[in-house]
Structure formats: structure tokens, C-alpha cells
Protein backbone atom coordinates (compact mmCIF):
# COMPACT_ATOMS: atom_id res chain seq x y z
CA UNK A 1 50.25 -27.38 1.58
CA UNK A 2 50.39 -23.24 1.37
CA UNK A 3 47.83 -23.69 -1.63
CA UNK A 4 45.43 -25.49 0.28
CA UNK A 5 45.99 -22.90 3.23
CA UNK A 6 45.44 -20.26 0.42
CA UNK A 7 42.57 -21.78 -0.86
CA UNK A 8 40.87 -22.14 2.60
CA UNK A 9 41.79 -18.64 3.91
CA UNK A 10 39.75 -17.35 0.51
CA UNK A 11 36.72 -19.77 0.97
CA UNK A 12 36.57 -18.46 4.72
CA UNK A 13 36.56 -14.59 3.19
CA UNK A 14 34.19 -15.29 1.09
CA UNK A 15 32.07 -17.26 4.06
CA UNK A 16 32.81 -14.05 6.23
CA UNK A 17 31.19 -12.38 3.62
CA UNK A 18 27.95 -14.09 3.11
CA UNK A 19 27.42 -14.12 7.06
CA UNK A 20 28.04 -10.12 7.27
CA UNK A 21 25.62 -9.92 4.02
CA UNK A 22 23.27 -12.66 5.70
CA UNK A 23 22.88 -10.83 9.14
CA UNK A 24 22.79 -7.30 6.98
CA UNK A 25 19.73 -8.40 5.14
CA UNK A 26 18.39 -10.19 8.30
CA UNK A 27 18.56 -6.46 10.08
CA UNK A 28 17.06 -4.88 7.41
CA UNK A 29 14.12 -7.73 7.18
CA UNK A 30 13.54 -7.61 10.78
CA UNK A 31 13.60 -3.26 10.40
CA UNK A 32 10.94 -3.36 7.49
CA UNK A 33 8.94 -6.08 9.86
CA UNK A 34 9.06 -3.56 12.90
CA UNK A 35 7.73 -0.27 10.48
CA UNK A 36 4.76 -2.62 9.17
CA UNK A 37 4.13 -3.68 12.53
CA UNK A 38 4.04 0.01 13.42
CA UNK A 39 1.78 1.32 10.63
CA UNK A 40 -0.47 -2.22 11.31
């Protein structure tokens, strides 16, 4: 049972992750949208 807790707990860090790096990149999309929106 603690191995399958262990194993989740590390699939849900590594989910963590992808969402922060997800919603990173989506900021930084949605910045270079906003400065070509500007200079348009």
C-alpha cells in the first residue's frame, strides 16, 4: 500500500510540474501575443 502511495505522490509532482510549466509557457505566449499586438 505505501508503494502505491509513493508512486502516486511522485506522479502528482511530476503533474504539479507540468501545470506550473504549462501556465509558465501559457504567460509567456499570452506576453509575446500582447508585444505583437502592440507593435501591430
Amino acid at each position: 500500500m505505501k508503494e502505491l502511495y509513493n508512486k502516486m505522490e511522485d506522479f502528482l509532482e511530476k503533474g504539479q510540474l507540468i501545470i506550473v510549466l504549462f501556465w509558465f509557457s501559457e504567460k509567456e505566449i499570452y506576453k509575446g501575443l500582447l508585444k505583437s499586438g502592440f507593435k501591430a
